[in-house]
N, C-alpha and C. Protein backbone atom coordinates (compact mmCIF):
# COMPACT_ATOMS: atom_id res chain seq x y z
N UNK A 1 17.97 -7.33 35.36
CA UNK A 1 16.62 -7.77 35.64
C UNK A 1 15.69 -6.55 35.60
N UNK A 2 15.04 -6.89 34.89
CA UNK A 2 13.22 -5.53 35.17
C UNK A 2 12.52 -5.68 36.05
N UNK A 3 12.03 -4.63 36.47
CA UNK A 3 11.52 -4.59 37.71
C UNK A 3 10.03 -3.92 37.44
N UNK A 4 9.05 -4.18 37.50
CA UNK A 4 8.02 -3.27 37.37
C UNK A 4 7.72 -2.36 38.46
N UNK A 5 7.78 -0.66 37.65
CA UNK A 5 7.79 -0.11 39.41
C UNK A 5 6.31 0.37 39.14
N UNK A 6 5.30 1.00 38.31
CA UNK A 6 4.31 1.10 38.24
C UNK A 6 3.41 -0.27 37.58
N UNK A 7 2.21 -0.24 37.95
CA UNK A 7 0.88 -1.01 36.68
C UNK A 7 0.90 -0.24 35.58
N UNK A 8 0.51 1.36 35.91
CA UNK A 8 -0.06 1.98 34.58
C UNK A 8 1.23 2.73 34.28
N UNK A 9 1.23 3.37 32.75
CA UNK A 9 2.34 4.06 32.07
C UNK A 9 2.07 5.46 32.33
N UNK A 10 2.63 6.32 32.61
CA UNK A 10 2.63 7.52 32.13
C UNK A 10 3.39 8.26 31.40
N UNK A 11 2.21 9.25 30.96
CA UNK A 11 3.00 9.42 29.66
C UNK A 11 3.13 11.07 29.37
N UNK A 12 3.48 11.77 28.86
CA UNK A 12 4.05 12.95 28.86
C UNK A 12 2.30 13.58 28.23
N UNK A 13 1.94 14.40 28.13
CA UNK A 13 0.81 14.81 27.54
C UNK A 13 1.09 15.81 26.06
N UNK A 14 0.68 15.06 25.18
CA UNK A 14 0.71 16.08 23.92
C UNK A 14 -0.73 16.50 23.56
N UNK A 15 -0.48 17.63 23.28
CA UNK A 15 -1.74 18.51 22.35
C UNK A 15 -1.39 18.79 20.93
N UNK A 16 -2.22 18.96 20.31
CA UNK A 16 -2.38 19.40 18.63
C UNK A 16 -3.68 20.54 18.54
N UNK A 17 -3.41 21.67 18.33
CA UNK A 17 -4.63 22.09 17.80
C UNK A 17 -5.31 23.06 15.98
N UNK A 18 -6.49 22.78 16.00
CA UNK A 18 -6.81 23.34 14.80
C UNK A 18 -7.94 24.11 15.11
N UNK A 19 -7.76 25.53 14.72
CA UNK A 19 -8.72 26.55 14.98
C UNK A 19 -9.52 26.09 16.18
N UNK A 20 -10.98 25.70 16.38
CA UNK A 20 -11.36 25.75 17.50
C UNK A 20 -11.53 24.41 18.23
N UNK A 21 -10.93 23.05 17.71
CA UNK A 21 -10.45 21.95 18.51
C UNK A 21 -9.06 21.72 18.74
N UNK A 22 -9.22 21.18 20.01
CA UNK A 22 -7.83 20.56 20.26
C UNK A 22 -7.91 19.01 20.77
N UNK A 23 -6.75 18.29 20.35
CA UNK A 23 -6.25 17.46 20.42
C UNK A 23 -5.93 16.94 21.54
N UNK A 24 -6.19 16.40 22.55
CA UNK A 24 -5.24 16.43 23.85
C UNK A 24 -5.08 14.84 24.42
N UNK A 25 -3.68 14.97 25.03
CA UNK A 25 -3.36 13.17 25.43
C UNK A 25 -3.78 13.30 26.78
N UNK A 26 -4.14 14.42 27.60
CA UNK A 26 -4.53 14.74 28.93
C UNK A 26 -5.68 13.72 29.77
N UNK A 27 -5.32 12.72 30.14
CA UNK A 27 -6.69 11.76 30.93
C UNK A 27 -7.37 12.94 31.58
N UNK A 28 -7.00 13.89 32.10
CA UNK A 28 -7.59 14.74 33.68
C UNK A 28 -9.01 15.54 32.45
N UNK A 29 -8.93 15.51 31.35
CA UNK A 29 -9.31 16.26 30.70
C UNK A 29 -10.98 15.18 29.98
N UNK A 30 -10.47 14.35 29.85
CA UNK A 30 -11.35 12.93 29.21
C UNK A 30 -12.76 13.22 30.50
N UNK A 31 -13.83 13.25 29.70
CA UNK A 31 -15.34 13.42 30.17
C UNK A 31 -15.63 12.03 29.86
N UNK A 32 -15.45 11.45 31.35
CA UNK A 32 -16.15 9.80 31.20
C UNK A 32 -17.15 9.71 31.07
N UNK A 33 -17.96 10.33 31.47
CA UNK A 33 -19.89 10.32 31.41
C UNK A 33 -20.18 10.79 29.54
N UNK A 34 -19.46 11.08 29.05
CA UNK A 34 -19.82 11.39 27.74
C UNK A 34 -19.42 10.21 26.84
N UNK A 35 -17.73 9.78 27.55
CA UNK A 35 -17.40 8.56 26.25
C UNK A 35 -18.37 7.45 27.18
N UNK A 36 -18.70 7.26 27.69
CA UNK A 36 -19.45 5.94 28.64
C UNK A 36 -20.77 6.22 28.21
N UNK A 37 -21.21 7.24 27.69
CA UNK A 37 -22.69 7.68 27.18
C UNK A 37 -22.52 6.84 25.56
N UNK A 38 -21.36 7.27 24.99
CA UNK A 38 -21.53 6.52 23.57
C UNK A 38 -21.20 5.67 23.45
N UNK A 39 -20.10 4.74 24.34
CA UNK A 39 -19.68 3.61 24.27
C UNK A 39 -20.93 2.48 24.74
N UNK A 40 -21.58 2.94 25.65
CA UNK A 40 -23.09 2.02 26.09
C UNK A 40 -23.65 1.65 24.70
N UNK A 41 -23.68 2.41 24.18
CA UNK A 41 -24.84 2.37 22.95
C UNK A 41 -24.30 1.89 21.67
N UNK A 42 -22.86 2.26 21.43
CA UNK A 42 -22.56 2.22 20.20
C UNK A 42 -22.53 0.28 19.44
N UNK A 43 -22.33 -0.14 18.55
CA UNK A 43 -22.43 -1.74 18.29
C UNK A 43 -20.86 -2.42 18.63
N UNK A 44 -19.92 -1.77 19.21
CA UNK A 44 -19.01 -2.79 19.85
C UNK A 44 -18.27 -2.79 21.11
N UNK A 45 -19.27 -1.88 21.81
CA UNK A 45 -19.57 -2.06 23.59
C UNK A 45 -20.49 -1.70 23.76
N UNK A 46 -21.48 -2.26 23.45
CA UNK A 46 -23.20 -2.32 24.07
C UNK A 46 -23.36 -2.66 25.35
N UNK A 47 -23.77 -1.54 26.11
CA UNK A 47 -23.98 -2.39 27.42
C UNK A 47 -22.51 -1.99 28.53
N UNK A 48 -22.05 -1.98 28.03
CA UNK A 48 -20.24 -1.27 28.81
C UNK A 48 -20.45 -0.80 30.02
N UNK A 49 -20.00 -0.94 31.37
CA UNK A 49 -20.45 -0.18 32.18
C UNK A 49 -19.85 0.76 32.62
N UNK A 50 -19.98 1.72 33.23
CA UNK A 50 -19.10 2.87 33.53
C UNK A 50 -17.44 2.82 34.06
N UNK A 51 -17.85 1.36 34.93
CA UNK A 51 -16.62 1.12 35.73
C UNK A 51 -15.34 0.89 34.44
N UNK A 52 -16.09 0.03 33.78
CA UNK A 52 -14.64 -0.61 32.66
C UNK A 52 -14.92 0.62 31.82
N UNK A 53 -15.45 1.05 31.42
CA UNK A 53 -14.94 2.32 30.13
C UNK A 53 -13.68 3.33 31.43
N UNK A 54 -13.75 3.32 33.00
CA UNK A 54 -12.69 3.94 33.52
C UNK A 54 -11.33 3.35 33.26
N UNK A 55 -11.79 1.59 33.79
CA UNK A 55 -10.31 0.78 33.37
C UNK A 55 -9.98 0.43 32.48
N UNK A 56 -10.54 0.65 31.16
CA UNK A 56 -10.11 0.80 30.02
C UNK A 56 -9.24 2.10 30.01
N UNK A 57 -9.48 3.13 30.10
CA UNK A 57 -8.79 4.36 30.29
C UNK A 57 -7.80 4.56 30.82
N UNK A 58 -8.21 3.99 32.08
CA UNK A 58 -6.54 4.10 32.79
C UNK A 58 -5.51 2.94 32.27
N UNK A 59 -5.86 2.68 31.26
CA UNK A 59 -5.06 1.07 30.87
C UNK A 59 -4.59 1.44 29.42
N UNK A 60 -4.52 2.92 28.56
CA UNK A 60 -4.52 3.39 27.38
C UNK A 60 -3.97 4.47 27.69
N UNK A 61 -3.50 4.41 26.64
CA UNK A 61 -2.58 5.82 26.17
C UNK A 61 -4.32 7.01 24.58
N UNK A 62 -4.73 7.74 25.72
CA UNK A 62 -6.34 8.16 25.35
C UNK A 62 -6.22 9.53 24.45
N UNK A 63 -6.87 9.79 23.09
CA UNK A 63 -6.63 10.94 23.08
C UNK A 63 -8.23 11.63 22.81
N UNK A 64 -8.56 12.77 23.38
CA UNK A 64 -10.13 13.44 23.33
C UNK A 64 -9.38 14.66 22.77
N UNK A 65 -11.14 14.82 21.88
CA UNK A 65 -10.82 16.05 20.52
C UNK A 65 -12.04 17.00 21.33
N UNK A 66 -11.43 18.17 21.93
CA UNK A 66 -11.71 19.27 22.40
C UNK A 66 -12.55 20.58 21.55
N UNK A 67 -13.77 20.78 21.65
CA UNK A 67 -14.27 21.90 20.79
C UNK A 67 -14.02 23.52 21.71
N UNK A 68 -13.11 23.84 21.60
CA UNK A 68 -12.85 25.37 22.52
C UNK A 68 -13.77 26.58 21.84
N UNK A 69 -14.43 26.83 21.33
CA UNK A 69 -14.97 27.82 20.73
C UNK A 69 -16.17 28.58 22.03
N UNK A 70 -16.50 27.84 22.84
CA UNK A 70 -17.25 28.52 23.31
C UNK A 70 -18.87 28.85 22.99
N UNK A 71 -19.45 28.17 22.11
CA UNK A 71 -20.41 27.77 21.50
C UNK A 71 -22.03 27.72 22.20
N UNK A 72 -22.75 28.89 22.19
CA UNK A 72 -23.73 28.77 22.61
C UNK A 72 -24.69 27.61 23.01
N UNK A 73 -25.18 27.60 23.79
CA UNK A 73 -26.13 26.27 24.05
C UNK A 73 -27.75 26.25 23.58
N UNK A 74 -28.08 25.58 22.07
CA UNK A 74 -29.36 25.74 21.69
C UNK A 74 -30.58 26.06 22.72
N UNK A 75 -31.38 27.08 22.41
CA UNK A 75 -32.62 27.09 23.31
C UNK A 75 -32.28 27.72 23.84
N UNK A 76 -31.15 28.23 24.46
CA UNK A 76 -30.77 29.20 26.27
C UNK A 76 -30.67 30.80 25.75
N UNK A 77 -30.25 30.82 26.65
CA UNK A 77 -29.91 32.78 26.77
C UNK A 77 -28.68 32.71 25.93
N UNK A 78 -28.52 34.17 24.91
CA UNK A 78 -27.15 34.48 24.37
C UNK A 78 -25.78 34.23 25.22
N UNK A 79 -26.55 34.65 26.67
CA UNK A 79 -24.95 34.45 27.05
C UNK A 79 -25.03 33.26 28.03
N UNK A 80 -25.75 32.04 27.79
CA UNK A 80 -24.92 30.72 28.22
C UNK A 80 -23.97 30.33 27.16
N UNK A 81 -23.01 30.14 27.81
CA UNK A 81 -21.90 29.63 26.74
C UNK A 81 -21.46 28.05 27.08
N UNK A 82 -21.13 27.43 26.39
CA UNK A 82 -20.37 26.49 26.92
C UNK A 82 -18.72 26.19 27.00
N UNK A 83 -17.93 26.06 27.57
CA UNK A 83 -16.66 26.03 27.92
C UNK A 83 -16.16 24.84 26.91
N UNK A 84 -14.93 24.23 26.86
CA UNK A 84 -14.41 23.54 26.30
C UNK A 84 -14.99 21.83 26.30
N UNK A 85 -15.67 21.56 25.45
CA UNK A 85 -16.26 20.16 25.76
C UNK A 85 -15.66 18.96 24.74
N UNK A 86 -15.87 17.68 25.59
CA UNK A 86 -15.59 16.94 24.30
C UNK A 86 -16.41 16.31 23.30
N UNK A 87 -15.83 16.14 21.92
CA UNK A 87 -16.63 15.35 21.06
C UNK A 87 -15.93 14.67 20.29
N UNK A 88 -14.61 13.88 20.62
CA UNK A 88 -14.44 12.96 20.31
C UNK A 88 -13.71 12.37 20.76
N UNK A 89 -13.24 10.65 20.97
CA UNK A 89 -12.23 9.98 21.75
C UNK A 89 -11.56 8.46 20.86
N UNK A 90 -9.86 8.19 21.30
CA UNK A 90 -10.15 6.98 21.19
C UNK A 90 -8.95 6.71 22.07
N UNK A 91 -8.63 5.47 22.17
CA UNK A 91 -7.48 4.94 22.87
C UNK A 91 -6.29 3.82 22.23
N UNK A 92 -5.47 3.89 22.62
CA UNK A 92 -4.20 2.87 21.94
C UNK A 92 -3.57 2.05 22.75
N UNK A 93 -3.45 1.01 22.72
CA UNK A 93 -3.75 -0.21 24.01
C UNK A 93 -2.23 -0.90 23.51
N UNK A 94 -1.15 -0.94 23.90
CA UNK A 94 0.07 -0.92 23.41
C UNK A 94 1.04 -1.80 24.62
N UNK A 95 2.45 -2.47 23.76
CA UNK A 95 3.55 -2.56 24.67
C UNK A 95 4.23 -1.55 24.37
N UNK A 96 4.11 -0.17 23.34
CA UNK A 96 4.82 0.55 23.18
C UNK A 96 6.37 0.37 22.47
N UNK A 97 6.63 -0.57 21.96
CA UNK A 97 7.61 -1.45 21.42
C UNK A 97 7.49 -2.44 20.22
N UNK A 98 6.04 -3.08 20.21
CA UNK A 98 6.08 -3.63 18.91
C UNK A 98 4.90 -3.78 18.52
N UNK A 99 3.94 -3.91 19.08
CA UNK A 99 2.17 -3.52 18.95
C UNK A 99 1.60 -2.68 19.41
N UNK A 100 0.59 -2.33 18.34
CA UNK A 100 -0.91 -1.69 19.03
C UNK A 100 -1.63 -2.03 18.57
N UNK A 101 -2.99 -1.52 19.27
CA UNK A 101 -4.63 -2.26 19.10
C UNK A 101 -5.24 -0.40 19.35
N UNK A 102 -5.71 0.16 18.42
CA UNK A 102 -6.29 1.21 17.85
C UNK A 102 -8.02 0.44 18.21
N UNK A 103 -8.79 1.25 19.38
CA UNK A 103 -9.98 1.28 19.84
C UNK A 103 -11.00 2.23 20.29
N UNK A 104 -12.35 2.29 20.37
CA UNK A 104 -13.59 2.84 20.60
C UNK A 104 -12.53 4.34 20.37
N UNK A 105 -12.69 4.83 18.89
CA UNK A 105 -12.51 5.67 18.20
C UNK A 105 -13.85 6.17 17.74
N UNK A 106 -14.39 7.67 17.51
CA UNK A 106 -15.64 7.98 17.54
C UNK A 106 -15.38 9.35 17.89
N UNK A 107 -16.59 10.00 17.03
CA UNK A 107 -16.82 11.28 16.88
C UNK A 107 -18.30 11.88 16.97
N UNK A 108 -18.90 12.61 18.38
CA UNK A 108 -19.95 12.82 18.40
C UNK A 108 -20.60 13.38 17.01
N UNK A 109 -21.88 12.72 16.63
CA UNK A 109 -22.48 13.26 15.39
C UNK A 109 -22.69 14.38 15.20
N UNK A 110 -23.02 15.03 15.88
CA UNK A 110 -23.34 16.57 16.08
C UNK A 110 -21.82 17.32 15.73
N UNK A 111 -20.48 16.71 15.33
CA UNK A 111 -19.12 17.33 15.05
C UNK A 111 -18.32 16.64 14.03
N UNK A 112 -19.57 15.44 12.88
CA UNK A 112 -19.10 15.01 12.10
C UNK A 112 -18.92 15.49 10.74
N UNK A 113 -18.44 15.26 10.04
CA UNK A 113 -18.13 15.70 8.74
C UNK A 113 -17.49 17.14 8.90
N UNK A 114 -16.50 17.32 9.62
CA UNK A 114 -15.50 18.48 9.92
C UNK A 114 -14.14 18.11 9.85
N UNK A 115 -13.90 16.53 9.22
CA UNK A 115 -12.26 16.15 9.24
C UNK A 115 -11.45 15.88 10.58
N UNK A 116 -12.35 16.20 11.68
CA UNK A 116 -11.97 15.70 13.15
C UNK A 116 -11.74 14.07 12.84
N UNK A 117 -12.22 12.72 12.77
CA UNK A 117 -11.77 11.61 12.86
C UNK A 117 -10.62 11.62 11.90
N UNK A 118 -10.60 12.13 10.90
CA UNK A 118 -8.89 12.14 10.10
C UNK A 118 -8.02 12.93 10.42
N UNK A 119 -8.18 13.87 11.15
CA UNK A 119 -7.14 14.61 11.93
C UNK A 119 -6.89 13.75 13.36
N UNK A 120 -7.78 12.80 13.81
CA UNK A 120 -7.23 12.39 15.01
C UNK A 120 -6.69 11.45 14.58
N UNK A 121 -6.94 10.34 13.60
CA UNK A 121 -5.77 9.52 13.30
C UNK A 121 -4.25 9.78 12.57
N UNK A 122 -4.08 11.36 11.93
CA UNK A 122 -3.22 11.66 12.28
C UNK A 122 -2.46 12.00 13.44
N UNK A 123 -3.16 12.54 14.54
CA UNK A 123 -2.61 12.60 15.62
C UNK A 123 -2.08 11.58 16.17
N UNK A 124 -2.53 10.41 16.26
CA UNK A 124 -2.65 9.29 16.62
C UNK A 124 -1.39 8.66 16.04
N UNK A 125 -1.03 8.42 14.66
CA UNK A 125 -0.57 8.21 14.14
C UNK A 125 1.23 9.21 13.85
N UNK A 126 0.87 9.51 14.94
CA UNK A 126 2.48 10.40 14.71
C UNK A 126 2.59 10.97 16.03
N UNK A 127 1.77 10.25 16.99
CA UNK A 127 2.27 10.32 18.38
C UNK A 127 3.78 9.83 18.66
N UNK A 128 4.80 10.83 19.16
CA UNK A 128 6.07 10.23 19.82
C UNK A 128 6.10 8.76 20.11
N UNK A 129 5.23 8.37 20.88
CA UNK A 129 5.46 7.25 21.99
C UNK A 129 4.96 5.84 20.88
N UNK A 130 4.48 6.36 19.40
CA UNK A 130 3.83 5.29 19.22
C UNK A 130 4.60 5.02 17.44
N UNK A 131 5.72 5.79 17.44
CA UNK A 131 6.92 4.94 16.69
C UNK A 131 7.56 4.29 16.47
N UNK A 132 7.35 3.24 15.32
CA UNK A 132 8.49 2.43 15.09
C UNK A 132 7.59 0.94 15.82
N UNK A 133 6.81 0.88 15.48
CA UNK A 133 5.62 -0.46 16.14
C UNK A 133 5.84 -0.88 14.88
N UNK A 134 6.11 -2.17 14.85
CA UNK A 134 5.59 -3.61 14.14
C UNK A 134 4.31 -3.12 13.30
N UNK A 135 3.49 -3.38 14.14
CA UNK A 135 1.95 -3.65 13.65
C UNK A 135 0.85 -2.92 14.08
N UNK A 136 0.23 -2.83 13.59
CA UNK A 136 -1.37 -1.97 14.46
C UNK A 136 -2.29 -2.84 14.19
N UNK A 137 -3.33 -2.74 14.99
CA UNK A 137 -4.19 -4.14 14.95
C UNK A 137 -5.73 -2.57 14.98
N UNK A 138 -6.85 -2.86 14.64
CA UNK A 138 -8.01 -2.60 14.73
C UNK A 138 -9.08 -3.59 14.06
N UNK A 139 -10.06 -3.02 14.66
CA UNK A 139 -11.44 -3.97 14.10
C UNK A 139 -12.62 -2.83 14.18
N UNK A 140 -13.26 -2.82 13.10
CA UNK A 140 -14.09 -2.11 11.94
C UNK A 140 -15.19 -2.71 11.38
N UNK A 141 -16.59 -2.17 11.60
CA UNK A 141 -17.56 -2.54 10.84
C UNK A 141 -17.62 -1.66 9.55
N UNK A 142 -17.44 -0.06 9.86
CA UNK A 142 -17.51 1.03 8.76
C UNK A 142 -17.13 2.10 8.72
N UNK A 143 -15.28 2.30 9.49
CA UNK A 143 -13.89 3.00 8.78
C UNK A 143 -13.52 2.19 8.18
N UNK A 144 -13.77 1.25 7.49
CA UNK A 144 -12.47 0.71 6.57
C UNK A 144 -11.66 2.27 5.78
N UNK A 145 -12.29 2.92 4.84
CA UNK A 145 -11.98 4.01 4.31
C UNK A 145 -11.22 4.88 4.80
N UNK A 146 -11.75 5.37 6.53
CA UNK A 146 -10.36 6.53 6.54
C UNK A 146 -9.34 5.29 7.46
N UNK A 147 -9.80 4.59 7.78
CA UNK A 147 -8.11 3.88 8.29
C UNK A 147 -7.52 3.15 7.19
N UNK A 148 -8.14 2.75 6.00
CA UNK A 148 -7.49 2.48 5.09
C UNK A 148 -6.28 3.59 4.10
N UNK A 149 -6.51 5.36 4.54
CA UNK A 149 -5.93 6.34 4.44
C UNK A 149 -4.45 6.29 5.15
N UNK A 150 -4.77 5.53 6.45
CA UNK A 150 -3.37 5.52 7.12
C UNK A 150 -2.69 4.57 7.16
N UNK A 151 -2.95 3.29 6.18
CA UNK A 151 -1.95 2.34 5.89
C UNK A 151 -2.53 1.18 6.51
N UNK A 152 -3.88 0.93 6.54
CA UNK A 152 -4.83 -0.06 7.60
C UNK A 152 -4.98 -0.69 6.34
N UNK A 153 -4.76 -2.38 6.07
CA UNK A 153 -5.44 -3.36 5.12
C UNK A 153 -6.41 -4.41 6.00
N UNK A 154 -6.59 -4.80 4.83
CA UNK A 154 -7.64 -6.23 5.47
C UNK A 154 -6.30 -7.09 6.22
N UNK A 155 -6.74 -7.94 6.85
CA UNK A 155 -5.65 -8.80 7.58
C UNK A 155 -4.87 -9.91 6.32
N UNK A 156 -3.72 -10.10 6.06
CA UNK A 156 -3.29 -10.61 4.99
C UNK A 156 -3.25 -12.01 5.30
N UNK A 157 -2.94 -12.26 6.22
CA UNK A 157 -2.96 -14.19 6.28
C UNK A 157 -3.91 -14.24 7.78
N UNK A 158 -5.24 -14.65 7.53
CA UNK A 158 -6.39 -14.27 8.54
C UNK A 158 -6.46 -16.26 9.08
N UNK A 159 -5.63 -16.77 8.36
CA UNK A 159 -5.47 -18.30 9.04
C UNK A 159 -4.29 -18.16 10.04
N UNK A 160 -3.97 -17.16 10.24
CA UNK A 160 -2.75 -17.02 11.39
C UNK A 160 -3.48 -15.99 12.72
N UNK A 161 -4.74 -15.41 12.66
CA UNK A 161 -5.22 -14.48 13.79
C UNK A 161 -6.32 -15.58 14.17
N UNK A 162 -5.93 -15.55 15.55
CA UNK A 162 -6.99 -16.86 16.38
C UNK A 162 -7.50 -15.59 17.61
N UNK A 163 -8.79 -15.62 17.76
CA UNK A 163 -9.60 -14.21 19.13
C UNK A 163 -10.27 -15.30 19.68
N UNK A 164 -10.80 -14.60 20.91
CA UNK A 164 -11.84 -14.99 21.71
C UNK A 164 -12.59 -14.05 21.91
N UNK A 165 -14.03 -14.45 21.48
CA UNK A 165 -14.83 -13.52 21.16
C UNK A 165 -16.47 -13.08 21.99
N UNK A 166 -16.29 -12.71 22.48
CA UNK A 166 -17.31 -12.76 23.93
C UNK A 166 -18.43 -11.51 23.41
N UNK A 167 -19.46 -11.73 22.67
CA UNK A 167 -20.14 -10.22 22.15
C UNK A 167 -20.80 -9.87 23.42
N UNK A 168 -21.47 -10.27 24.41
CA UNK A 168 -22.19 -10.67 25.24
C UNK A 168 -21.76 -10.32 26.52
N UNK A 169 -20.54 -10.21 26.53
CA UNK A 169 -19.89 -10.41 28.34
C UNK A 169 -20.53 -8.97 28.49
N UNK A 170 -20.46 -7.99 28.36
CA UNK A 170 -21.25 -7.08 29.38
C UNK A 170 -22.63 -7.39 29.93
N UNK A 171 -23.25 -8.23 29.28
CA UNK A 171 -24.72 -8.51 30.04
C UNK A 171 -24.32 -9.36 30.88
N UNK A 172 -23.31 -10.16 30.72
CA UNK A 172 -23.29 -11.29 31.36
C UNK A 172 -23.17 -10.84 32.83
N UNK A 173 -21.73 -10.12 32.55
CA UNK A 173 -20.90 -9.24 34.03
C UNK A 173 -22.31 -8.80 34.91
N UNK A 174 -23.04 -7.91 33.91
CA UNK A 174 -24.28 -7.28 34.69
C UNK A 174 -24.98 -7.96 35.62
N UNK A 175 -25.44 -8.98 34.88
CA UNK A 175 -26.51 -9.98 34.95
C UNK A 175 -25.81 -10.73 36.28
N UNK A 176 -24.51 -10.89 36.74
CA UNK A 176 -23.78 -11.81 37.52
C UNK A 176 -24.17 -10.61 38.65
N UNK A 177 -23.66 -9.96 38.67
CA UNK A 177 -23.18 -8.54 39.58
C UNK A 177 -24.51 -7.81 39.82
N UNK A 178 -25.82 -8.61 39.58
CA UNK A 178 -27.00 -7.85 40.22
C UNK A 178 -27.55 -6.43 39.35
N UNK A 179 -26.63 -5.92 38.10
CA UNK A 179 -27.13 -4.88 37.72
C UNK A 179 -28.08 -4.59 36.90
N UNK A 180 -28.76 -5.54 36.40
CA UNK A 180 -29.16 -5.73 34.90
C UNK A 180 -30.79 -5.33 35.38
């Protein structure tokens, strides 16, 4: 008989790095006020509130792309520097056994066109924990292209995927819960 002794998984922490980003599976490391800054805004969690971009997190196996360089801060003195920040995230929502669901993947603009989102789906994609899965599931208005790089098609028999599709529930939640 199985026994569930935790809710959440933990998971060993891997890093990857390339010259001045790194890769990291580290939650302690994930800047919620930054992915909760782009996830509000972006077109497929509009509205998101801080609380669920946390329980989303703690409910994923997360990886954030680290800029270590140390990188001056426009406008300031030579020597404000900035320390290791993030600019990019996504998460993999898994039984770890025969599915995943690949989500709110994203790369601050200000660090795009540097090969960071195709280096993280390699990362992603050759994570230990996430071998030997069945299937990967995502949904895409405009990566088709680089997830189509890692073996991502259109859905092949789309009369067999049935969703429930709620675009709305964050206003709703709001709107219930006094926040809006």
């Amino acid at each position: 008989m199985l026994t569930m002794k935790t809710l959440t998984r933990q998971f060993d922490i891997v890093e990857y790095q390339r010259g001045e980003f790194v890769i990291s599976t580290d939650r302690a490391r994930l800047d919620l006020d930054m992915i909760h800054s782009f996830l509000t805004k972006c077109y497929w969690a509009k509205g998101i509130t801080r609380e669920l971009v946390a329980k989303s997190i703690e409910h994923s196996l997360c990886f954030g792309i680290y800029h270590e360089s140390g990188e001056k801060l426009p406008r300031l003195a030579k020597s404000v520097r900035l320390g290791p920040h993030q600019v990019g995230f996504a998460r993999v929502i898994s039984d770890f056994a025969t599915v995943a669901y690949l989500g709110d993947v994203f790369v601050l603009e200000s660090h795009r066109g540097q090969g960071l989102s195709k280096w993280m789906m390699e990362c992603i994609m050759q994570h230990p924990t996430l071998q030997g899965l069945r299937r990967w599931i995502l949904l895409t208005r405009d990566a088709h292209g680089i997830c189509s790089r890692f073996g991502f098609t259109a859905v092949k028999s789309p009369e067999r995927y049935m969703e429930l599709h709620r675009p709305d529930v964050y206003e709703v939640l709001q709107t219930k819960s006094g926040k809006s």
